[in-house]
N, C-alpha and C. Protein backbone atom coordinates (compact mmCIF):
# COMPACT_ATOMS: atom_id res chain seq x y z
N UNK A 1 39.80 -4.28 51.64
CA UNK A 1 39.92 -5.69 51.97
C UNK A 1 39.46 -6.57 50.81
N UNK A 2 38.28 -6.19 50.39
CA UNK A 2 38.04 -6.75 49.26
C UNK A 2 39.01 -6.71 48.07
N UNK A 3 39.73 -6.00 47.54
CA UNK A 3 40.78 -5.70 46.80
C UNK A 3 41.97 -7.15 46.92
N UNK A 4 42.32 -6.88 48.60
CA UNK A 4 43.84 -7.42 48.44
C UNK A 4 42.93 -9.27 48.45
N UNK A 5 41.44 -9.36 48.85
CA UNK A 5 40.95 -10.98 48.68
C UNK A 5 41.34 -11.40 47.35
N UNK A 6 40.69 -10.27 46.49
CA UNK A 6 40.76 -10.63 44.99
C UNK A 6 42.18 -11.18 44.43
N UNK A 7 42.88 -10.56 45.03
CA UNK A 7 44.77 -10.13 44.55
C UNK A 7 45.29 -11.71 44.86
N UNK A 8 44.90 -12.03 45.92
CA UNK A 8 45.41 -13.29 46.97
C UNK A 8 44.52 -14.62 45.84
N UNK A 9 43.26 -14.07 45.87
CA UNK A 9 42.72 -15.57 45.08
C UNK A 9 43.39 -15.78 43.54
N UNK A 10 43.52 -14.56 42.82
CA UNK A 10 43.77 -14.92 41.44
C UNK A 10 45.40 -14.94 41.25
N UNK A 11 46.21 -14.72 42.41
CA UNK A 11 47.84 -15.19 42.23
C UNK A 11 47.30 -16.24 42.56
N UNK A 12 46.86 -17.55 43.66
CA UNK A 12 46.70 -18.69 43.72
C UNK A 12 46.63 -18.87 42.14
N UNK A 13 45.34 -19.01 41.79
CA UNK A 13 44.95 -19.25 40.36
C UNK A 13 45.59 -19.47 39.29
N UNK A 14 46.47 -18.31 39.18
CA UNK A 14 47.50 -17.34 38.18
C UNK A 14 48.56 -18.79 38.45
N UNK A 15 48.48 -19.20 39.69
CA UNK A 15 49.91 -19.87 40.16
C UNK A 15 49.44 -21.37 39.47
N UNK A 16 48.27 -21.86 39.80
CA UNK A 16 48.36 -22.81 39.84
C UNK A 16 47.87 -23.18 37.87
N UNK A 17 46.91 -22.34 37.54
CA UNK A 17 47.23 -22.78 35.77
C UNK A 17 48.13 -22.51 34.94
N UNK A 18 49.03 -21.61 35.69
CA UNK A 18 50.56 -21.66 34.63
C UNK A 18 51.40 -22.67 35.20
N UNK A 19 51.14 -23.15 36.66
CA UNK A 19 52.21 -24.47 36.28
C UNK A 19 51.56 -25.68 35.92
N UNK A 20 50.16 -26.38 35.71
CA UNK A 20 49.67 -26.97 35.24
C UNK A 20 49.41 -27.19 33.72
N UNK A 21 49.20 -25.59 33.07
CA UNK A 21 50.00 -25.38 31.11
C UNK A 21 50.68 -25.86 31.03
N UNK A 22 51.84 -25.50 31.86
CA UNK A 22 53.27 -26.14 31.32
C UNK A 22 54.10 -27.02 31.74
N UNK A 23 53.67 -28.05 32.58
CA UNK A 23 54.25 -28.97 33.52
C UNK A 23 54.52 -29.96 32.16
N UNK A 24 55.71 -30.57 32.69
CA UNK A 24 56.18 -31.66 31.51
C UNK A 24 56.35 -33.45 32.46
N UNK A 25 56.07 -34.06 32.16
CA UNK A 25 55.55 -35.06 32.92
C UNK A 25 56.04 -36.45 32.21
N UNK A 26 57.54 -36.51 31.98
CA UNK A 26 58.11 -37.54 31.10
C UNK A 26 59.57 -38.51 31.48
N UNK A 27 58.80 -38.44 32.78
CA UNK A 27 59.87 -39.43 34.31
C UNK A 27 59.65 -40.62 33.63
N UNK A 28 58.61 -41.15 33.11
CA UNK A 28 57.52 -42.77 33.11
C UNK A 28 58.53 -43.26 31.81
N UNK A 29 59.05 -42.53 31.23
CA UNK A 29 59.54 -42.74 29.44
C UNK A 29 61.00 -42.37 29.73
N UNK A 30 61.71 -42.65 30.57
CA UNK A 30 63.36 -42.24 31.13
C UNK A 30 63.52 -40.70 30.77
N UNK A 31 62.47 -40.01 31.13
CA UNK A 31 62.47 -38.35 30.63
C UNK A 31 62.83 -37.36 32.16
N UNK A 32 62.44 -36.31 32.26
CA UNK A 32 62.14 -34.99 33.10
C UNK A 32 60.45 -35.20 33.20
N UNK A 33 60.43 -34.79 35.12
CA UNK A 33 59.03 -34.21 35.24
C UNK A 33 59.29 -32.76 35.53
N UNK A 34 59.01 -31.56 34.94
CA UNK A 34 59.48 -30.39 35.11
C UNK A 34 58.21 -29.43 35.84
N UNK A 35 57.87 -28.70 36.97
CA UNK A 35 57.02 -27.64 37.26
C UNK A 35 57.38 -26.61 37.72
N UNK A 36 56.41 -25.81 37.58
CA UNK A 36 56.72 -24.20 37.56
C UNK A 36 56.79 -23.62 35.99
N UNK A 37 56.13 -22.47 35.92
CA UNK A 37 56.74 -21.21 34.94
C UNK A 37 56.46 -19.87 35.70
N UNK A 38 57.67 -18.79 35.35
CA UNK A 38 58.29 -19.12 33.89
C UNK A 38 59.72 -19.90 34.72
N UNK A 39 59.65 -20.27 36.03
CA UNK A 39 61.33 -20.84 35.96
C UNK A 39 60.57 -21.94 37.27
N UNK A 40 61.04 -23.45 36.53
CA UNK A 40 60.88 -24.27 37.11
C UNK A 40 61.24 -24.84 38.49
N UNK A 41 60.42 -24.96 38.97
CA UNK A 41 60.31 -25.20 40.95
C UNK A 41 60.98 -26.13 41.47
N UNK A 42 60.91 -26.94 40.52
CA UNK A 42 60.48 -28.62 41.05
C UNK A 42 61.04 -29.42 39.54
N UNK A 43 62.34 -30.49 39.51
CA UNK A 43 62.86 -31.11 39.07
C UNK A 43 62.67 -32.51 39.45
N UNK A 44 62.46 -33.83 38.67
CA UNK A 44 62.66 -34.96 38.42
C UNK A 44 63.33 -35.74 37.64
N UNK A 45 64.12 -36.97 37.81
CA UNK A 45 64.46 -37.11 36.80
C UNK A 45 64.01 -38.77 37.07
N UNK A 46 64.00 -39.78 36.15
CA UNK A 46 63.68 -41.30 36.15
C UNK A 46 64.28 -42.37 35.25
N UNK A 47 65.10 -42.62 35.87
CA UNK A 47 66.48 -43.33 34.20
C UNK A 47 67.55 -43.39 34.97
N UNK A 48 68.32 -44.46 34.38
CA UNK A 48 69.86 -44.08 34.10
C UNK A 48 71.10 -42.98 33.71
N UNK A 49 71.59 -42.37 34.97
CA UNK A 49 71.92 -41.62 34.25
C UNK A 49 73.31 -41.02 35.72
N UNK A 50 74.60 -41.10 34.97
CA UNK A 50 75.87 -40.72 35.75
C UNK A 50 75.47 -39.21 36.10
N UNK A 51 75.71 -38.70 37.13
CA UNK A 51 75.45 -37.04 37.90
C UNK A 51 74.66 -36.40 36.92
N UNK A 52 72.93 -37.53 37.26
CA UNK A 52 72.22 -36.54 36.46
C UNK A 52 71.40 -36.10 37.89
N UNK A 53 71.93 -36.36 39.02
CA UNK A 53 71.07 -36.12 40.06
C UNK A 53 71.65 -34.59 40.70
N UNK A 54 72.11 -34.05 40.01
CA UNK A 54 73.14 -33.02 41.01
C UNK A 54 71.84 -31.68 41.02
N UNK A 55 71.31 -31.28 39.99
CA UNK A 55 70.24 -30.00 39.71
C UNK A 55 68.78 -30.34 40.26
N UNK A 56 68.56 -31.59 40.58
CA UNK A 56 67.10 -31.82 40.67
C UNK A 56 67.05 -31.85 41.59
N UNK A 57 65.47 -31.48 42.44
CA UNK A 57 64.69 -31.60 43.23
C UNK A 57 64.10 -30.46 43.67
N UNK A 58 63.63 -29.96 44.78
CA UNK A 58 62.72 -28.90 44.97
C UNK A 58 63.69 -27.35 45.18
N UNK A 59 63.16 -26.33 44.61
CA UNK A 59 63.91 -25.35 44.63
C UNK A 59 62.91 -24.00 44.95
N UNK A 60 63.41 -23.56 46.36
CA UNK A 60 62.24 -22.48 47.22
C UNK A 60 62.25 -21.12 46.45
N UNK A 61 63.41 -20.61 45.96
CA UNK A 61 63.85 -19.57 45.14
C UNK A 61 62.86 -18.92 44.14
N UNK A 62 63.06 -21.04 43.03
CA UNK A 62 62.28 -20.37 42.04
C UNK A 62 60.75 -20.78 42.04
N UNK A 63 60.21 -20.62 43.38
CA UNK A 63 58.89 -21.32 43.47
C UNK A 63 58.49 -19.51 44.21
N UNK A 64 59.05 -19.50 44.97
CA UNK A 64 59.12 -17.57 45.19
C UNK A 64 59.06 -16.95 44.17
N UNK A 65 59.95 -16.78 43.21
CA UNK A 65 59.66 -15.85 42.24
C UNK A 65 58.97 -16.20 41.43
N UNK A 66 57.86 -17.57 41.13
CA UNK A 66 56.53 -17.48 40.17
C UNK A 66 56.30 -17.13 40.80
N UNK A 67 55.80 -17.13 42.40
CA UNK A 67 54.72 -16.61 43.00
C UNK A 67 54.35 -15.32 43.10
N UNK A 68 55.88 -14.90 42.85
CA UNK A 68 55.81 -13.14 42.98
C UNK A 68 55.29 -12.73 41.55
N UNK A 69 55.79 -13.51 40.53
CA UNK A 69 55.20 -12.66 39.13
C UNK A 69 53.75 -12.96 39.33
N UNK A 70 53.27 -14.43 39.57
CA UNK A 70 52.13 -14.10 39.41
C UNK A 70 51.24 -13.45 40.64
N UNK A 71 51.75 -12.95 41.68
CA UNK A 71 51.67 -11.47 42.17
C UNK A 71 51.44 -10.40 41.72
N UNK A 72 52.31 -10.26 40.52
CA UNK A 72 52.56 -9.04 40.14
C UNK A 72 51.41 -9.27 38.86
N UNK A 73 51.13 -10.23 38.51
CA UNK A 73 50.06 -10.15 37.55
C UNK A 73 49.13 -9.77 37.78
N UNK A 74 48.51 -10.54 39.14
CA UNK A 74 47.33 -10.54 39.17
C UNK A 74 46.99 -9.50 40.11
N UNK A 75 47.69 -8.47 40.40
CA UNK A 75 47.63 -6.71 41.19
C UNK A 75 47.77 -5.93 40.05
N UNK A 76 48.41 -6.35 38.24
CA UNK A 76 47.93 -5.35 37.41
C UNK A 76 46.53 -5.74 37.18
N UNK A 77 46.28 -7.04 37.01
CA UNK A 77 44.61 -7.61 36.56
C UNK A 77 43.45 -6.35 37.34
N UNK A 78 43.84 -6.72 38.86
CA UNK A 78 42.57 -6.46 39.79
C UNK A 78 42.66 -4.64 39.44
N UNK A 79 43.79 -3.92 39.21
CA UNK A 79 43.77 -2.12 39.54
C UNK A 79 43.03 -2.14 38.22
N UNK A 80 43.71 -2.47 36.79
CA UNK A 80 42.97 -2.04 35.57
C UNK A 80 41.53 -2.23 35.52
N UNK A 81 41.51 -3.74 36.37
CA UNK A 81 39.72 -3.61 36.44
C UNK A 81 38.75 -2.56 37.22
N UNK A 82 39.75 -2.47 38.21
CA UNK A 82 39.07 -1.19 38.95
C UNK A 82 39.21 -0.04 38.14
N UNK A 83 40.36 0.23 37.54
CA UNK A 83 40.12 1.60 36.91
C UNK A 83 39.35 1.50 36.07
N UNK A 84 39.20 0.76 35.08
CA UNK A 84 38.12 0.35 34.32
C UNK A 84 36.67 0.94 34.41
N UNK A 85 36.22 -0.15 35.87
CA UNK A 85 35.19 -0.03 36.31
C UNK A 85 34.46 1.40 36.65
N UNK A 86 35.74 2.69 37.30
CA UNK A 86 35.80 3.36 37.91
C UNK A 86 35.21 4.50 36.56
N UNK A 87 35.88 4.19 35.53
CA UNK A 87 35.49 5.03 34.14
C UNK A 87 34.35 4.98 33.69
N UNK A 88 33.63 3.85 33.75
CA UNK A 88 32.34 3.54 33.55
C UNK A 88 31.27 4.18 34.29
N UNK A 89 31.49 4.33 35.68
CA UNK A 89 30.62 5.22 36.63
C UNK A 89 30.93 6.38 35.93
């Protein structure tokens, strides 16, 4: 139990400082607000602009599959530490 706590807190984590690295935040300047890595969740756009609205807005897909990599990260993080740990005893 302790294992899968660890697994659960550091994908949160995992989730939330890789889309905070790389969030692009340039709606205010007729730009893109972009979140998510490595494949963006969540589209904005703020400007003028003929069918620039067709790709943007929230997307469940690729908000699933960060969550799963950083899943998958943070279940290699927690085993190597255990094996790690396990070598040391």
């Amino acid at each position: 139990m302790k294992t899968i706590k660890a697994i659960v807190y550091l994908t949160v984590l995992l989730l939330i400082i890789s889309t905070l690295a790389t969030l692009k935040l340039e709606a205010a300047s007729d730009g893109f607000d972009q979140y998510g890595f490595p494949l963006t969740f969540y589209d904005s756009f703020s400007g003028k602009c003929d069918n620039c609205y067709q790709n943007f807005g929230f997307k469940p897909l690729n908000l699933f599959l960060d969550f799963s990599s950083a899943f998958i990260c943070a279940y290699i993080m927690v085993r190597l530490k255990s094996t790690f740990s396990e070598k040391q005893h």
